[in-house]
Protein backbone atom coordinates (compact mmCIF):
# COMPACT_ATOMS: atom_id res chain seq x y z
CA UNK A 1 1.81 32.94 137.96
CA UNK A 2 4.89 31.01 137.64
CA UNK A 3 5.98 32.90 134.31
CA UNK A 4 5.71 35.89 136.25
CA UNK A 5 7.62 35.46 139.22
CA UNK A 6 10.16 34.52 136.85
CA UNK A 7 9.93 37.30 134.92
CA UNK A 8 10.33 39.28 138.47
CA UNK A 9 13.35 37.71 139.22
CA UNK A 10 15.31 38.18 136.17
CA UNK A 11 14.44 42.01 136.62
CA UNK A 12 15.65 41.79 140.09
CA UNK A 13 19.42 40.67 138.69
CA UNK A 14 19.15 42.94 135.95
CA UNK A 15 18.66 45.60 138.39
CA UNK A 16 20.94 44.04 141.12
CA UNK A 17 23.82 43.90 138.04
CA UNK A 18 23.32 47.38 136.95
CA UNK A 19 23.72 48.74 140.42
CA UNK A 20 26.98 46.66 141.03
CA UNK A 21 28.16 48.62 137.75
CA UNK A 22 26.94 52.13 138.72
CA UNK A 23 27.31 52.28 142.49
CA UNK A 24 31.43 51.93 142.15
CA UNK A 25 31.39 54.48 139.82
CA UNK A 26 28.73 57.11 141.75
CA UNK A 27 31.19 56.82 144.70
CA UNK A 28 33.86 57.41 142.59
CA UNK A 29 32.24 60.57 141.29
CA UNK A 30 31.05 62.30 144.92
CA UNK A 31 34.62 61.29 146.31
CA UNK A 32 36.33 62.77 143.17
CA UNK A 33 33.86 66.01 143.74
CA UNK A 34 35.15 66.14 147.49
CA UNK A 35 38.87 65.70 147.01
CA UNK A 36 38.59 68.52 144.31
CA UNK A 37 36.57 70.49 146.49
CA UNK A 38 39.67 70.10 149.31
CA UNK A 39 42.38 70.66 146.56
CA UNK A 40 40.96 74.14 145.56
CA UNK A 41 40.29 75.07 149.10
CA UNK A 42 43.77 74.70 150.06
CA UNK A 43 45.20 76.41 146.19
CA UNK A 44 43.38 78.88 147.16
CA UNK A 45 44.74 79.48 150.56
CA UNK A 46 48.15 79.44 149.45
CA UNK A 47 47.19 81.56 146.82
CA UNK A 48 45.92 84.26 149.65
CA UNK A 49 48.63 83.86 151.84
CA UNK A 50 51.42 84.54 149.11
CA UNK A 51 49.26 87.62 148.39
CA UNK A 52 49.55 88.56 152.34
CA UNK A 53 52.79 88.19 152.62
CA UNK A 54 53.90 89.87 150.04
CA UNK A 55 51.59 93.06 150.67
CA UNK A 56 53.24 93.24 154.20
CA UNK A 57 56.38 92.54 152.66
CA UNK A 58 56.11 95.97 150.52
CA UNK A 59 55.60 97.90 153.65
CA UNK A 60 59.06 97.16 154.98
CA UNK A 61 61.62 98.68 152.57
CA UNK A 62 62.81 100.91 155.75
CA UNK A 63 62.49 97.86 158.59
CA UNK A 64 65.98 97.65 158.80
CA UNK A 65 68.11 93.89 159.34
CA UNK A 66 66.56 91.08 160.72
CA UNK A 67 66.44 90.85 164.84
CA UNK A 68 68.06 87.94 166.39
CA UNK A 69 67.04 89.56 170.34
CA UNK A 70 67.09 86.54 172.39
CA UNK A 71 65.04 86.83 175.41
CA UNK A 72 62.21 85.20 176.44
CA UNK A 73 59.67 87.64 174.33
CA UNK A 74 61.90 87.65 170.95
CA UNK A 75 60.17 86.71 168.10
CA UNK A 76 61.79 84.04 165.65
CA UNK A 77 65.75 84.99 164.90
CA UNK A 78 66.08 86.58 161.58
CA UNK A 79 69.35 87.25 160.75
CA UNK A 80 71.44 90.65 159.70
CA UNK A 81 72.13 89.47 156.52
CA UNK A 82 68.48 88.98 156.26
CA UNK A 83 65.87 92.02 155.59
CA UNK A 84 63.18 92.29 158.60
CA UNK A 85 60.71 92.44 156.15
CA UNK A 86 61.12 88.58 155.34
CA UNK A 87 60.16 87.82 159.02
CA UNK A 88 57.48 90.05 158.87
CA UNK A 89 55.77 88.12 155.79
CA UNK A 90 56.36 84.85 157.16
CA UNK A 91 54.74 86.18 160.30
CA UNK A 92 51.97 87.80 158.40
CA UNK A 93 51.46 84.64 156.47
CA UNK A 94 51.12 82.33 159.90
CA UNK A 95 48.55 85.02 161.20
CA UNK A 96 46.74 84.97 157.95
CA UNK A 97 44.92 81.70 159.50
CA UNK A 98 43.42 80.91 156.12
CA UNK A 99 45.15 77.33 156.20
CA UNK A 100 44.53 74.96 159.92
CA UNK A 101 47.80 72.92 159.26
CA UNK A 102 50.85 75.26 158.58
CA UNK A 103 53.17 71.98 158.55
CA UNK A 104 51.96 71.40 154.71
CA UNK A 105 53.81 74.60 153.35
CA UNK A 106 57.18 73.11 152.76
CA UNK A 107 58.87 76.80 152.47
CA UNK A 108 58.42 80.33 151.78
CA UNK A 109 60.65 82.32 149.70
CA UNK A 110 61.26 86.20 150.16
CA UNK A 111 63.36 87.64 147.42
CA UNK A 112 63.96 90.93 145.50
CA UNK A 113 61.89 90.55 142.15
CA UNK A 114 63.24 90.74 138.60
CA UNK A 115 61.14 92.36 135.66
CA UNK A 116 59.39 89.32 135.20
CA UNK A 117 58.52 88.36 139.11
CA UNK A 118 61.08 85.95 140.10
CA UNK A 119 64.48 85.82 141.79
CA UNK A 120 67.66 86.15 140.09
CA UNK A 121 68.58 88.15 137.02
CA UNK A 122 66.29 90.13 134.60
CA UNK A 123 64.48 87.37 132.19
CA UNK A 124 64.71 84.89 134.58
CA UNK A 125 61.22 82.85 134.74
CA UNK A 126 61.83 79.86 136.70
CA UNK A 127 60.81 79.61 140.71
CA UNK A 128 63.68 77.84 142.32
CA UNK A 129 63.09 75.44 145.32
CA UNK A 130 65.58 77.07 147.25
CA UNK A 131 67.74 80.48 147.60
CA UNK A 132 71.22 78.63 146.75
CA UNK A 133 72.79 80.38 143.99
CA UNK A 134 70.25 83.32 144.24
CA UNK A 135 71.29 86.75 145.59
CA UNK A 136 68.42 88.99 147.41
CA UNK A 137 66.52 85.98 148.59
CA UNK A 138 65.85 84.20 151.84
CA UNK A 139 63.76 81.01 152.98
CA UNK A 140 61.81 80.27 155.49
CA UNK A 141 60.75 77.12 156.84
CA UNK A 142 57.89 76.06 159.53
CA UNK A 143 59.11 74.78 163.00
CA UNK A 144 56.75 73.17 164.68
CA UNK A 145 58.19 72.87 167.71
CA UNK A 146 57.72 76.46 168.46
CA UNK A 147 54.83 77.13 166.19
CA UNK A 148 56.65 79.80 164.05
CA UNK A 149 58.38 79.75 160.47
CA UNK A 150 61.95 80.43 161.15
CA UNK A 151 64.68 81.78 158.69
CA UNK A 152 66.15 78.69 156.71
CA UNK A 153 69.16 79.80 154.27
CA UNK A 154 69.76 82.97 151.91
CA UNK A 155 70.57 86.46 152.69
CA UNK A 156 69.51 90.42 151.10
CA UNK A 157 71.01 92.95 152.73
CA UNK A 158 68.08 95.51 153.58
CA UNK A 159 70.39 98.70 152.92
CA UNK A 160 70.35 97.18 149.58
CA UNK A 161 66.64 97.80 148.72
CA UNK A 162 65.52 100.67 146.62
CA UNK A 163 62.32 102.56 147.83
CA UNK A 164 62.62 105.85 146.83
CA UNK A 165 59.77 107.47 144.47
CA UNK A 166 60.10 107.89 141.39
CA UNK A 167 63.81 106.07 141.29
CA UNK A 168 66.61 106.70 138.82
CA UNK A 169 68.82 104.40 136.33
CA UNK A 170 71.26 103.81 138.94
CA UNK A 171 68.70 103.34 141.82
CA UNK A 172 65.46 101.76 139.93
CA UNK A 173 62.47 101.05 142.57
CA UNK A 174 62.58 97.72 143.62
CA UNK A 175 59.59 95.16 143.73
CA UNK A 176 59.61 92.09 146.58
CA UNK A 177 58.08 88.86 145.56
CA UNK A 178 56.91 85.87 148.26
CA UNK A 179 56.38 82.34 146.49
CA UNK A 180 55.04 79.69 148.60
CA UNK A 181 55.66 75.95 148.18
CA UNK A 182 53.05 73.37 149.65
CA UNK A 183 51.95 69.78 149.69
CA UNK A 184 48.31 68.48 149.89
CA UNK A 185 47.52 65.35 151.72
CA UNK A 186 44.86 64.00 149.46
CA UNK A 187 41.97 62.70 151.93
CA UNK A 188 40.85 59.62 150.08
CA UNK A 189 43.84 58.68 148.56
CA UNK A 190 41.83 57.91 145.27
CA UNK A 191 43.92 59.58 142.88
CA UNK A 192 47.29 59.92 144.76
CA UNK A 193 48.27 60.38 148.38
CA UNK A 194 49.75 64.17 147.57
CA UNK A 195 49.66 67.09 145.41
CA UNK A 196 52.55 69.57 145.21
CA UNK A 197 51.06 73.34 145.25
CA UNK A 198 52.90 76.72 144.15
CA UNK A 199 52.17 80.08 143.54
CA UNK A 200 53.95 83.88 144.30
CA UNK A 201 52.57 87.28 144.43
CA UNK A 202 54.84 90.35 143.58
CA UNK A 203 54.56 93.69 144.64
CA UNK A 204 55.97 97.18 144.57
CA UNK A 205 57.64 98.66 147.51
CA UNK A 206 55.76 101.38 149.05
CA UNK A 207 57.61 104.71 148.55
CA UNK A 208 59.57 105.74 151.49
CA UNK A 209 59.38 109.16 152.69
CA UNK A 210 61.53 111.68 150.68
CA UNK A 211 63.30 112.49 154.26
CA UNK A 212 64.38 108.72 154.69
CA UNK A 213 65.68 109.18 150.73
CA UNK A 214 69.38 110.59 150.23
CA UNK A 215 69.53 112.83 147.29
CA UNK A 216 71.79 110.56 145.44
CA UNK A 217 68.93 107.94 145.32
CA UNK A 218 66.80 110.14 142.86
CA UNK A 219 69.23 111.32 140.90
């Protein structure tokens, strides 16, 4: 009887030691499940919402300058050096609602894409964090004491942008591209308090109506 309950008690440290060694590292494992769970969710939201704005972007080749209207009704100021089409992605991207806390997007970029889908030059494959030193690009930040994204720095004159099917050498179709930068706040803070998240979507410029086209644009 004695060897026995000895026997039971040595089995009840084994067991007592082996969950002290596994427990730790099941938590780890369902918290590192959740906070990757929460990373994607939110990848993929800024992901979509790049996508949004840059569809609703491509509908705007013939908006015109940005509005600066100031009464009570105006929507965010967007400047004449600015395309209205910039506002109208940032907007687009606010209503997309696919993300509950716009304050983690740090800034959007609207810009006139190069062959390879960023700003600047032809060949050009870097995404800069800003539109300094870029032409045909403008930021936009979130303000959120009115609850809006408002127009940050850059310029692109909208009489500028080509929209006129099929184009020409001197007046090639242009494409608009809207990159997104965002930070994750990690919920657990397991494996870092943050994550930095990117992405851009480019596309073509819906073809303007052959009456809004002079005839020197398809030639």
């Amino acid at each position: 009887m004695l060897r026995a309950l000895r026997r039971s008690r040595r089995e009840d440290g084994a067991v007592a030691v082996e969950a002290a060694l596994v427990i730790p590292l099941l938590c780890l494992l369902v918290f590192g499940m959740i906070e990757f769970a929460f990373v994607m969710r939110d990848y993929g939201s800024v992901s979509a919402m790049v996508r949004t704005g840059a569809r609703i972007a491509s509908t705007g080749a013939d908006h015109g300058p940005g509005d600066c209207d100031t009464d009570a009704t105006a929507p965010p100021c967007a400047p004449a050096s600015t395309p209205a089409l910039a506002q109208e992605a940032a907007d687009a991207v606010q209503r997309s609602g696919v993300i509950s806390d716009p304050g983690m997007i740090n800034y959007i970029l609207v810009y006139k894409a190069n062959n390879q889908g960023y700003p600047g030059p032809d060949g050009n494959t870097t995404m800069p964090s800003s539109c300094a030193g870029f032409s045909n690009c403008v930021m936009y930040k979130w303000r959120t004491n009115i609850g809006r994204f408002r127009y940050a720095s850059g310029s692109w004159t909208s009489t500028s942008i080509s929209a006129c099917f099929p184009g020409s050498a001197g007046h090639p179709m242009d494409r608009v591209g809207v990159a997104m930068d965002a930070t994750h706040t990690m919920m657990t803070g397991l494996f870092g308090t943050t994550i930095g998240m990117h992405d851009h979507a480019v596309m073509d410029f819906e073809p303007l109506p052959t009456q809004s086209c002079g005839a020197s644009e398809h030639q």
